[in-house]
PDB file of N, CA and C in Angstrom:
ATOM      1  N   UNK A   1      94.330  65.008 143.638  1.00  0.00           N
ATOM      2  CA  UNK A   1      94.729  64.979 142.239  1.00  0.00           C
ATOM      3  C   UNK A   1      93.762  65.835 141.413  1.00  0.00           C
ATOM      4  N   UNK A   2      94.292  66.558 140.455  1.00  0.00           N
ATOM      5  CA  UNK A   2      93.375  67.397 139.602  1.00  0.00           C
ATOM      6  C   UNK A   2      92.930  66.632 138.216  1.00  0.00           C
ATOM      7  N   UNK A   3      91.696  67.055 138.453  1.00  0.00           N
ATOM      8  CA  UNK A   3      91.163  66.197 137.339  1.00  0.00           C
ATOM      9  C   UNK A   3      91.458  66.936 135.990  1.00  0.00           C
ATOM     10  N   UNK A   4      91.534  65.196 135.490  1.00  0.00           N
ATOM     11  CA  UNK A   4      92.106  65.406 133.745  1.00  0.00           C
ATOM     12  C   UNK A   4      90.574  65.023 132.932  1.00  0.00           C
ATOM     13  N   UNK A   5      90.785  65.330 131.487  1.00  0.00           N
ATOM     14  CA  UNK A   5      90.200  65.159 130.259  1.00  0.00           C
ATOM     15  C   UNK A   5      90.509  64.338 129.534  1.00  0.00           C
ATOM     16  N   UNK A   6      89.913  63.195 129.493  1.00  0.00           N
ATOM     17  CA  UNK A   6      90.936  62.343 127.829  1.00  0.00           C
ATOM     18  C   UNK A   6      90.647  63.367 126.752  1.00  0.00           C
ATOM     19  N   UNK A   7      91.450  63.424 125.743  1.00  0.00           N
ATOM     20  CA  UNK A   7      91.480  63.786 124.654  1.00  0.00           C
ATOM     21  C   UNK A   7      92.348  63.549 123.696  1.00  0.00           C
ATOM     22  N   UNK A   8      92.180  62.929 122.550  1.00  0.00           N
ATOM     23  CA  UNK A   8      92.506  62.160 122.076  1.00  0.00           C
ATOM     24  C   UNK A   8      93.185  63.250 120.556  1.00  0.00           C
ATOM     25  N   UNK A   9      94.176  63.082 120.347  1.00  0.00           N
ATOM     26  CA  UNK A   9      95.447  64.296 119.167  1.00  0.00           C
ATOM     27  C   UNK A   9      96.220  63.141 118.340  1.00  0.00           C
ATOM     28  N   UNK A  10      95.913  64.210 116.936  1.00  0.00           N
ATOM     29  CA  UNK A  10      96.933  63.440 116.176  1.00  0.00           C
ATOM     30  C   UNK A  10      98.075  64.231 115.841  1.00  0.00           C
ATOM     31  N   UNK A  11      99.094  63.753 116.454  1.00  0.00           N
ATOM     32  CA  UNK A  11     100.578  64.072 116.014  1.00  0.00           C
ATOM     33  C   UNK A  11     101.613  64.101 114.744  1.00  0.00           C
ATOM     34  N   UNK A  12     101.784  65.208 113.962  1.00  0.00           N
ATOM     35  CA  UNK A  12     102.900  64.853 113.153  1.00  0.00           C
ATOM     36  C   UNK A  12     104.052  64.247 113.945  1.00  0.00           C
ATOM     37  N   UNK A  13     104.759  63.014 112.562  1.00  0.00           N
ATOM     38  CA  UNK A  13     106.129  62.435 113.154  1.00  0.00           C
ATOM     39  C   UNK A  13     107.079  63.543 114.298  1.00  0.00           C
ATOM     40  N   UNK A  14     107.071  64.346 113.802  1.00  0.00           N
ATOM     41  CA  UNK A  14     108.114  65.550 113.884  1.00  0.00           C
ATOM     42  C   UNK A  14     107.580  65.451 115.770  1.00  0.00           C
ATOM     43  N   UNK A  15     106.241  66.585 115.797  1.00  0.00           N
ATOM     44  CA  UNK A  15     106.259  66.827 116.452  1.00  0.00           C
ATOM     45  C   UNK A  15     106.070  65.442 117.826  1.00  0.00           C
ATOM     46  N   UNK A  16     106.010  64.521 117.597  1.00  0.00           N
ATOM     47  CA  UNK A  16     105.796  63.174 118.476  1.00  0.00           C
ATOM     48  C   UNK A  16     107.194  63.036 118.557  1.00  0.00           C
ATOM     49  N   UNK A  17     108.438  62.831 117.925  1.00  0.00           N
ATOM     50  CA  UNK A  17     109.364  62.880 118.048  1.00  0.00           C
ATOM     51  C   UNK A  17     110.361  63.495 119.193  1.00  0.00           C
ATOM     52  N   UNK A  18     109.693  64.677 119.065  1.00  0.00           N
ATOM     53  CA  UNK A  18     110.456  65.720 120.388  1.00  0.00           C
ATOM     54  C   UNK A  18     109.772  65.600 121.619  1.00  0.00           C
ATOM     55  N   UNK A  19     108.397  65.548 121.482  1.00  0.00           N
ATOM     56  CA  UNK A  19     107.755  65.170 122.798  1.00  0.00           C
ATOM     57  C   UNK A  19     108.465  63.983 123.423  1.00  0.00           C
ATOM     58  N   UNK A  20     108.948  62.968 122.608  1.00  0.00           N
ATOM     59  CA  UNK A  20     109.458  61.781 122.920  1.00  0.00           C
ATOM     60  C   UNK A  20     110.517  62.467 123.852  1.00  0.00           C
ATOM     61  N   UNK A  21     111.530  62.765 122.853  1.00  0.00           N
ATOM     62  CA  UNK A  21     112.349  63.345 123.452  1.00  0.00           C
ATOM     63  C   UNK A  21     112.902  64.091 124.613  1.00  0.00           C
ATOM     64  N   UNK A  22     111.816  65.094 124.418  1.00  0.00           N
ATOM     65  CA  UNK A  22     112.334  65.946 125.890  1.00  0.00           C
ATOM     66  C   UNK A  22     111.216  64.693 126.984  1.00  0.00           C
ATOM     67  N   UNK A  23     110.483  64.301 126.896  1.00  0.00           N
ATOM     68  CA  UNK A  23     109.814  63.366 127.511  1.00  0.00           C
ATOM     69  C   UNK A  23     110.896  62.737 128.486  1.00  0.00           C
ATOM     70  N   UNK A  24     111.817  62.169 127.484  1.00  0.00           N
ATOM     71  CA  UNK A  24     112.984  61.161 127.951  1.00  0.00           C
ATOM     72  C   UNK A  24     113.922  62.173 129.058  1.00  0.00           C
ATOM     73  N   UNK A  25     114.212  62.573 128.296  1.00  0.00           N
ATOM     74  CA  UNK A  25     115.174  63.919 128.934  1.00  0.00           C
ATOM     75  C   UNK A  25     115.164  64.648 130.216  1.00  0.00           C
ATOM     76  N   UNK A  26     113.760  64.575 130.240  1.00  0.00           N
ATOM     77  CA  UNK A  26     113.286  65.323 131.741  1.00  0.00           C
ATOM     78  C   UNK A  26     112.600  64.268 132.948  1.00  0.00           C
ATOM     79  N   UNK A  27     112.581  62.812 132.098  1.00  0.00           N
ATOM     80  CA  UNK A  27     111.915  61.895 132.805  1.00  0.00           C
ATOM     81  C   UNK A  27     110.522  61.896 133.428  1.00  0.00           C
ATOM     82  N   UNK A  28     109.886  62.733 132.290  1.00  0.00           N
ATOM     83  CA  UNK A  28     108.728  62.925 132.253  1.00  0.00           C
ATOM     84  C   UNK A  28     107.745  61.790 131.093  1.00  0.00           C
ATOM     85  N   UNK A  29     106.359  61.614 131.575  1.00  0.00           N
ATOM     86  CA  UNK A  29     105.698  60.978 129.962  1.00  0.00           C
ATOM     87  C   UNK A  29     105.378  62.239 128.993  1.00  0.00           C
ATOM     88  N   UNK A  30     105.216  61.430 128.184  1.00  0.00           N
ATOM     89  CA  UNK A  30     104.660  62.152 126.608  1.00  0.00           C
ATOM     90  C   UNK A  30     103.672  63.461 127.358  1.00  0.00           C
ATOM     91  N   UNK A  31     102.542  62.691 127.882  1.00  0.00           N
ATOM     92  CA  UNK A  31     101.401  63.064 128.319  1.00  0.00           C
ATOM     93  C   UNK A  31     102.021  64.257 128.985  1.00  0.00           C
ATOM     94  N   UNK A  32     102.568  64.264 130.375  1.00  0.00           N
ATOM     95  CA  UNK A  32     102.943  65.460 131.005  1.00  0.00           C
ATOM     96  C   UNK A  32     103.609  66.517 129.692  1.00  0.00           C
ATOM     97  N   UNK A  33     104.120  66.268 129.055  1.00  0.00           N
ATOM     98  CA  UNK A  33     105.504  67.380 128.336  1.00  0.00           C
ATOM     99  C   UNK A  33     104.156  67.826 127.413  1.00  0.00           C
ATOM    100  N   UNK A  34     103.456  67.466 126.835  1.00  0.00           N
ATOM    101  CA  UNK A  34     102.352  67.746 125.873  1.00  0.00           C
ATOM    102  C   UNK A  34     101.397  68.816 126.723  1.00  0.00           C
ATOM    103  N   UNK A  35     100.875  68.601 127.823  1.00  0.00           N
ATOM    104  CA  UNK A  35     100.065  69.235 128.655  1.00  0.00           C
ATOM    105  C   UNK A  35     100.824  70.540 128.901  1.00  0.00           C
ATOM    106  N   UNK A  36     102.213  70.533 129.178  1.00  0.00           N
ATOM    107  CA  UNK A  36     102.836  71.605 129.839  1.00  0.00           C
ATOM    108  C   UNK A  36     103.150  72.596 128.393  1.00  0.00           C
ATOM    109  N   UNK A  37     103.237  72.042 127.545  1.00  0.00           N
ATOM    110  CA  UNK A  37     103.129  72.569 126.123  1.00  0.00           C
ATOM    111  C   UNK A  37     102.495  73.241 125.836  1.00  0.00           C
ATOM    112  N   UNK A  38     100.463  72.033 125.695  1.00  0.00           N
ATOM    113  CA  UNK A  38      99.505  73.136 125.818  1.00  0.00           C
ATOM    114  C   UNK A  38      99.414  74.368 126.801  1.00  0.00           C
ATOM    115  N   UNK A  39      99.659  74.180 128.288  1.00  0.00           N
ATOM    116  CA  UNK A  39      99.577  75.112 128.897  1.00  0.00           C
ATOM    117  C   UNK A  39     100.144  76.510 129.073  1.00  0.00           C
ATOM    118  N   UNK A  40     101.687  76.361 128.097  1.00  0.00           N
ATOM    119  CA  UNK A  40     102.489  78.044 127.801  1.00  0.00           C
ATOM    120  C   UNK A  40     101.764  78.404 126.508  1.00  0.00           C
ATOM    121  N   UNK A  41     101.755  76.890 125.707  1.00  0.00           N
ATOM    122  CA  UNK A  41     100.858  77.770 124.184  1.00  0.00           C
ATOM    123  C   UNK A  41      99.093  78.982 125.020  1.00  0.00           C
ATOM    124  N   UNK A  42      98.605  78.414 125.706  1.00  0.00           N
ATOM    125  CA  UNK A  42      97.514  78.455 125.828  1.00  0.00           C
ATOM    126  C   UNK A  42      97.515  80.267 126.728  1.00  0.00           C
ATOM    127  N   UNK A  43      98.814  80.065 127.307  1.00  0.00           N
ATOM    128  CA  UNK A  43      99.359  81.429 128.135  1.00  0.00           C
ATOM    129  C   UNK A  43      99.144  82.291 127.134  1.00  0.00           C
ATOM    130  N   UNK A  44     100.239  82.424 126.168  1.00  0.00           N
ATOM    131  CA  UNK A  44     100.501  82.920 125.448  1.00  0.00           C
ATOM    132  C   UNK A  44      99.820  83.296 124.495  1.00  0.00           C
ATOM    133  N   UNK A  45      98.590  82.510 123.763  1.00  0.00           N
ATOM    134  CA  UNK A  45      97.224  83.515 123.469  1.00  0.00           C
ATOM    135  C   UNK A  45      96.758  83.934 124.608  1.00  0.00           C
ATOM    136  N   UNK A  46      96.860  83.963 125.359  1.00  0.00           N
ATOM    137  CA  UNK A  46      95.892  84.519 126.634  1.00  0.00           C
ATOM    138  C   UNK A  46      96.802  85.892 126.406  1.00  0.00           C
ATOM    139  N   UNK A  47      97.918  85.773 126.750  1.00  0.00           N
ATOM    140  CA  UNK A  47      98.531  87.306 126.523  1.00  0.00           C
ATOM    141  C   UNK A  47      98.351  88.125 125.791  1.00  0.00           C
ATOM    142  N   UNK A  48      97.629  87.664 124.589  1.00  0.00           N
ATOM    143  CA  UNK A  48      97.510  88.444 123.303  1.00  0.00           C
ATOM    144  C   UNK A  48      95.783  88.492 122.894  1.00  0.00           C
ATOM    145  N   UNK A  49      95.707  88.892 123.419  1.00  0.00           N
ATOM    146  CA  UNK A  49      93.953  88.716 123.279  1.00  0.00           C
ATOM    147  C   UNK A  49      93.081  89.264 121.876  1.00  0.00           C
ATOM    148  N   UNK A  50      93.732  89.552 121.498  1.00  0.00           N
ATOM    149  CA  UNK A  50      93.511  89.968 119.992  1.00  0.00           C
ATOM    150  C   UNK A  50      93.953  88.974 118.758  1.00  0.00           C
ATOM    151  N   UNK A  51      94.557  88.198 119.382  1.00  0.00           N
ATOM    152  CA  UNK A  51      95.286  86.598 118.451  1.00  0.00           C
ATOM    153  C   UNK A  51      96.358  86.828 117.741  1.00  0.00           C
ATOM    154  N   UNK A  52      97.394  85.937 117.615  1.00  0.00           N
ATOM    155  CA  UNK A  52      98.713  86.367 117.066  1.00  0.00           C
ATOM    156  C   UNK A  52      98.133  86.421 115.522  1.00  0.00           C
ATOM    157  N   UNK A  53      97.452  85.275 114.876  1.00  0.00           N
ATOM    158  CA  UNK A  53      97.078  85.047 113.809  1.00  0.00           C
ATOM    159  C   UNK A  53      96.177  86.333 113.002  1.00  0.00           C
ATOM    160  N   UNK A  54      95.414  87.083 113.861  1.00  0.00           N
ATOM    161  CA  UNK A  54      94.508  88.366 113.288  1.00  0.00           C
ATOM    162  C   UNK A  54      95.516  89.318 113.099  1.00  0.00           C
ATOM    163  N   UNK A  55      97.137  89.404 113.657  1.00  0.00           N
ATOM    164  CA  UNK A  55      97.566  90.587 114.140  1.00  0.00           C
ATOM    165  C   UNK A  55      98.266  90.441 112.332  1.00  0.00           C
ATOM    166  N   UNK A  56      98.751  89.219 112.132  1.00  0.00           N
ATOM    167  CA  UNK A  56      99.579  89.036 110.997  1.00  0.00           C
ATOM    168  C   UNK A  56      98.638  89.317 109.902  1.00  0.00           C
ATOM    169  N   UNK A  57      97.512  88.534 110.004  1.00  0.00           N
ATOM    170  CA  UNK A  57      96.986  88.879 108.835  1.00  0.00           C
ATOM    171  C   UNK A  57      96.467  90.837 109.059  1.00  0.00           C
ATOM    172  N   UNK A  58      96.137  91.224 109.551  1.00  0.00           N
ATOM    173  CA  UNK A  58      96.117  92.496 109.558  1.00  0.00           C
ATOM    174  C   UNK A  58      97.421  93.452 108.782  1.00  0.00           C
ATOM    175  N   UNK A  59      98.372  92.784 109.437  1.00  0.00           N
ATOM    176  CA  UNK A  59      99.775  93.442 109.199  1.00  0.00           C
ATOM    177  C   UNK A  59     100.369  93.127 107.121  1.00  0.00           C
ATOM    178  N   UNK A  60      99.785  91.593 107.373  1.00  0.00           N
ATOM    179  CA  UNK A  60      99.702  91.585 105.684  1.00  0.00           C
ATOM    180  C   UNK A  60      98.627  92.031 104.672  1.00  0.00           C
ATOM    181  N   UNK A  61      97.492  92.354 104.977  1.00  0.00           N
ATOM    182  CA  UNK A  61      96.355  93.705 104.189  1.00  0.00           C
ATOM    183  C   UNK A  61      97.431  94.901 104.302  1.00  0.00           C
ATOM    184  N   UNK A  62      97.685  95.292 105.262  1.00  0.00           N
ATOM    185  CA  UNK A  62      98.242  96.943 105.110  1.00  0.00           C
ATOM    186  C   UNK A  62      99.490  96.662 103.936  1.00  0.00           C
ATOM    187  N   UNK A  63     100.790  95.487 104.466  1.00  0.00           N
ATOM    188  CA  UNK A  63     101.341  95.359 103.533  1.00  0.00           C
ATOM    189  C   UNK A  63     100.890  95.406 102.038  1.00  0.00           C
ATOM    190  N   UNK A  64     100.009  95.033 101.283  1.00  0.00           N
ATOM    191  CA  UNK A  64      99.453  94.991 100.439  1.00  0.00           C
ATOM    192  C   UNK A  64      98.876  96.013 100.186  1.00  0.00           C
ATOM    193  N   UNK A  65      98.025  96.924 100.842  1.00  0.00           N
ATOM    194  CA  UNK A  65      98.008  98.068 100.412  1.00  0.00           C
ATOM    195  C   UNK A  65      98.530  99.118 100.032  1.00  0.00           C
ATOM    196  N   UNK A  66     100.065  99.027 100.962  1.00  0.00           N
ATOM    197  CA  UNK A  66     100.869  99.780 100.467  1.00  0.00           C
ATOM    198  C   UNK A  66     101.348  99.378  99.217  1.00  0.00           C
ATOM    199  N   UNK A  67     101.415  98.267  98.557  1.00  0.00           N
ATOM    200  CA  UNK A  67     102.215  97.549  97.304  1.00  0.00           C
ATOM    201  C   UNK A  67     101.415  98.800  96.302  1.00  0.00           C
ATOM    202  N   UNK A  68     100.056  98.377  96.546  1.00  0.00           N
ATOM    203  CA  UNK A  68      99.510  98.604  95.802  1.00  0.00           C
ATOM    204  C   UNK A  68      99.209 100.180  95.095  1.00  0.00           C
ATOM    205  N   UNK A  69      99.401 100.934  96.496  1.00  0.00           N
ATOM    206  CA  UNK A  69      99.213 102.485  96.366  1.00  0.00           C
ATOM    207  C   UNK A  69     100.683 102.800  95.754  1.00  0.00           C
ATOM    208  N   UNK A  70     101.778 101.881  96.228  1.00  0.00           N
ATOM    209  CA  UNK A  70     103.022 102.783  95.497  1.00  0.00           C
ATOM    210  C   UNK A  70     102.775 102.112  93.807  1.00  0.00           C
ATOM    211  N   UNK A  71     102.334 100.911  93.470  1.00  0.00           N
ATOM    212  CA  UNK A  71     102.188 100.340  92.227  1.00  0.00           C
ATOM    213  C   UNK A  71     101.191 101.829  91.392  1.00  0.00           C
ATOM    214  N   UNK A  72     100.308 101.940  91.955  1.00  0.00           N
ATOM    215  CA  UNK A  72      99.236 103.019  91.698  1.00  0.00           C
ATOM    216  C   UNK A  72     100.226 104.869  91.243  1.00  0.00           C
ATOM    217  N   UNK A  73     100.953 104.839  91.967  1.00  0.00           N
ATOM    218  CA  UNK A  73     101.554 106.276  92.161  1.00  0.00           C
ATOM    219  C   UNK A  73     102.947 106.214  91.171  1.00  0.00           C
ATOM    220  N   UNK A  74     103.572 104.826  91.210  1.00  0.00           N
ATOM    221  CA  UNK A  74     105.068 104.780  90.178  1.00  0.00           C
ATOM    222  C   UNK A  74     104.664 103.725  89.008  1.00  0.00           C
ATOM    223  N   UNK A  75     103.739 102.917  88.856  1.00  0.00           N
ATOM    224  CA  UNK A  75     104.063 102.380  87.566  1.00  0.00           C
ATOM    225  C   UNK A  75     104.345 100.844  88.166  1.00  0.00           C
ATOM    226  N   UNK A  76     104.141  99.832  87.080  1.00  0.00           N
ATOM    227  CA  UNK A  76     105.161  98.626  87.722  1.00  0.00           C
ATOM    228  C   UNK A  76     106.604  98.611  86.266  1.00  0.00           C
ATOM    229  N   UNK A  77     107.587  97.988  87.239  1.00  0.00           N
ATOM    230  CA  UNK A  77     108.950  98.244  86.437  1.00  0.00           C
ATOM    231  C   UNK A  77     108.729  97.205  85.357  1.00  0.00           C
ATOM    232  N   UNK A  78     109.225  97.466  84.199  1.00  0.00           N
ATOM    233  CA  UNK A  78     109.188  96.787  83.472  1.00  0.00           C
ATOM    234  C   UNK A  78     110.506  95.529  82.810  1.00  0.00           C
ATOM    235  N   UNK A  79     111.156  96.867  83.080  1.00  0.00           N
ATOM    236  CA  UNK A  79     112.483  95.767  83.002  1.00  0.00           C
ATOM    237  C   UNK A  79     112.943  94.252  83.753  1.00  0.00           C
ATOM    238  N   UNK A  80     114.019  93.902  83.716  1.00  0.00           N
ATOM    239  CA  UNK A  80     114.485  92.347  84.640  1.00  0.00           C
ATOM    240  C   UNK A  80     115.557  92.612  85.564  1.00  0.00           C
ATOM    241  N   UNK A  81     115.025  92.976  86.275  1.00  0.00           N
ATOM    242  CA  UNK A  81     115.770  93.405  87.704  1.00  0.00           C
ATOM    243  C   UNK A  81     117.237  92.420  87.483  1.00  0.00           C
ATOM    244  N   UNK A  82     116.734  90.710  87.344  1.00  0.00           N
ATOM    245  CA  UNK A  82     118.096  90.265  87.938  1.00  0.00           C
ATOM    246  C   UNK A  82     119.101  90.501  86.638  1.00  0.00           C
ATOM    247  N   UNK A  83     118.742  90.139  85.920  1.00  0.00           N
ATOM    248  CA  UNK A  83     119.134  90.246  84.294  1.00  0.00           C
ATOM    249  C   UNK A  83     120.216  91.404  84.077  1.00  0.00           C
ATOM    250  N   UNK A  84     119.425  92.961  84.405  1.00  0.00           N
ATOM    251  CA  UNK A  84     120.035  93.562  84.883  1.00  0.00           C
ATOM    252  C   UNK A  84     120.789  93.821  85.641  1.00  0.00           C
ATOM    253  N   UNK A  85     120.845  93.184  86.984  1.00  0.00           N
ATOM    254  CA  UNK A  85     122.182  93.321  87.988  1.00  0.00           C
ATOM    255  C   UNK A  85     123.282  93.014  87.460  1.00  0.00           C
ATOM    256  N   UNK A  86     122.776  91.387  86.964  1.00  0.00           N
ATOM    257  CA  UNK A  86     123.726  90.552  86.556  1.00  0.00           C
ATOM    258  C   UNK A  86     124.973  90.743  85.926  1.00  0.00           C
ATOM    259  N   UNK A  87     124.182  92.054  84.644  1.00  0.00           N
ATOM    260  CA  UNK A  87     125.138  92.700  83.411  1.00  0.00           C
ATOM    261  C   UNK A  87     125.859  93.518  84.370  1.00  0.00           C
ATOM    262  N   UNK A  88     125.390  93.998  85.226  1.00  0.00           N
ATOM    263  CA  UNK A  88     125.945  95.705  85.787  1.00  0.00           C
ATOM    264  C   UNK A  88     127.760  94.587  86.534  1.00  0.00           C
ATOM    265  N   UNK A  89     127.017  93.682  87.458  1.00  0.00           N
ATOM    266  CA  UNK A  89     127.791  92.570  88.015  1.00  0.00           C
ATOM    267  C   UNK A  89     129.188  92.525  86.597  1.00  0.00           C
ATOM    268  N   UNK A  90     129.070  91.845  86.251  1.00  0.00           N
ATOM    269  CA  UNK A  90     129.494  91.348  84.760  1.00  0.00           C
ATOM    270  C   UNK A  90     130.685  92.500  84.428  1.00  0.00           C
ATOM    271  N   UNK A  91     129.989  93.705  83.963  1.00  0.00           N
ATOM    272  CA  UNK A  91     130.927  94.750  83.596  1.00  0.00           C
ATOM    273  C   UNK A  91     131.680  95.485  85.084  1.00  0.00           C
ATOM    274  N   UNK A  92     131.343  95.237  86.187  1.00  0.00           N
ATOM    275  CA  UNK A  92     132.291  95.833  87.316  1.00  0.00           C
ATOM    276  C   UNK A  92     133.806  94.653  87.346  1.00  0.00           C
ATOM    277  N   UNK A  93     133.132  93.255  86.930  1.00  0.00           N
ATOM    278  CA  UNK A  93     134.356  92.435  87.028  1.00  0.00           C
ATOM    279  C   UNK A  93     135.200  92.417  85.834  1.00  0.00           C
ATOM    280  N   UNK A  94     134.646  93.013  84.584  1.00  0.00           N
ATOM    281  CA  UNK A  94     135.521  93.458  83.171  1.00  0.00           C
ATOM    282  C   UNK A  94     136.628  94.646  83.742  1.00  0.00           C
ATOM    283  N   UNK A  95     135.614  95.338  84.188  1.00  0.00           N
ATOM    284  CA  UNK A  95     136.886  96.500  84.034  1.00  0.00           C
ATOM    285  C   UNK A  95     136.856  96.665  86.361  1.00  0.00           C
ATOM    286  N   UNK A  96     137.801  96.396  86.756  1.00  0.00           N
ATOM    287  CA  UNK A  96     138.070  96.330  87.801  1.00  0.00           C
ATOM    288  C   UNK A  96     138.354  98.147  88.383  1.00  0.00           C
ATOM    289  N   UNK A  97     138.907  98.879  87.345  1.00  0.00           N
ATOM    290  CA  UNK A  97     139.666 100.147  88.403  1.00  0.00           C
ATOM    291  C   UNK A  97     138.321 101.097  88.025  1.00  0.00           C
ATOM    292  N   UNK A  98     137.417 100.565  86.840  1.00  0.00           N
ATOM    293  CA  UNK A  98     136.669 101.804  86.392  1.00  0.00           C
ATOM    294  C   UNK A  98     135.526 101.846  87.466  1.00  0.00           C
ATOM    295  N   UNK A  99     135.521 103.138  87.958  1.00  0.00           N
ATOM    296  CA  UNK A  99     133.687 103.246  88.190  1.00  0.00           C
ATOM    297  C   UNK A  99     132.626 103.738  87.608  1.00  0.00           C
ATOM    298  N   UNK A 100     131.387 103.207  87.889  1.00  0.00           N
ATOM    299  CA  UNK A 100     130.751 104.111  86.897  1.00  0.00           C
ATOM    300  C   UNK A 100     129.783 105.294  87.390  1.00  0.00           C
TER     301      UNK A 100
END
């Protein structure tokens, strides 16, 4: 037998719920379906060795930089985008054959 670790987790409802679940389902305990859990989560940073979490936040700085360089180069709009649709909306359903 391979030796285990106690370790002791606190569960949201949610997620205790499904463990239950597929628990039942596969006729497995909690304990096994949780372990086999940790063990693809645990794959799966292993695959990514740079962390999913650094990659996003990386990916949201650049996002933001770009906001910022096109904010920098055009201006920010001043007008009300929806306000505006709305009317444009509004007058396509007044006059149906016209385009504009």
């Amino acid at each position: 037998m391979i030796q285990k670790y106690r370790a002791q987790i606190l569960l949201e409802p949610e997620q205790h719920n499904t463990l239950q679940e597929i628990a039942h389902r596969e006729g497995h305990s909690i304990s096994e379906v949780a372990r086999e859990v940790i063990r693809l989560g645990l794959q799966a940073l292993e695959m990514d060795p740079e962390n999913l979490w650094a990659k996003r936040m990386a990916a949201l700085e650049e996002l933001n930089q770009l906001r910022q360089e096109i904010q920098e180069e055009r201006g920010t709009y001043q007008g009300n985008l929806v306000d505006e649709a709305r009317d444009e909306r509004k007058r396509q359903l007044d006059n149906p054959g016209k385009a504009e």
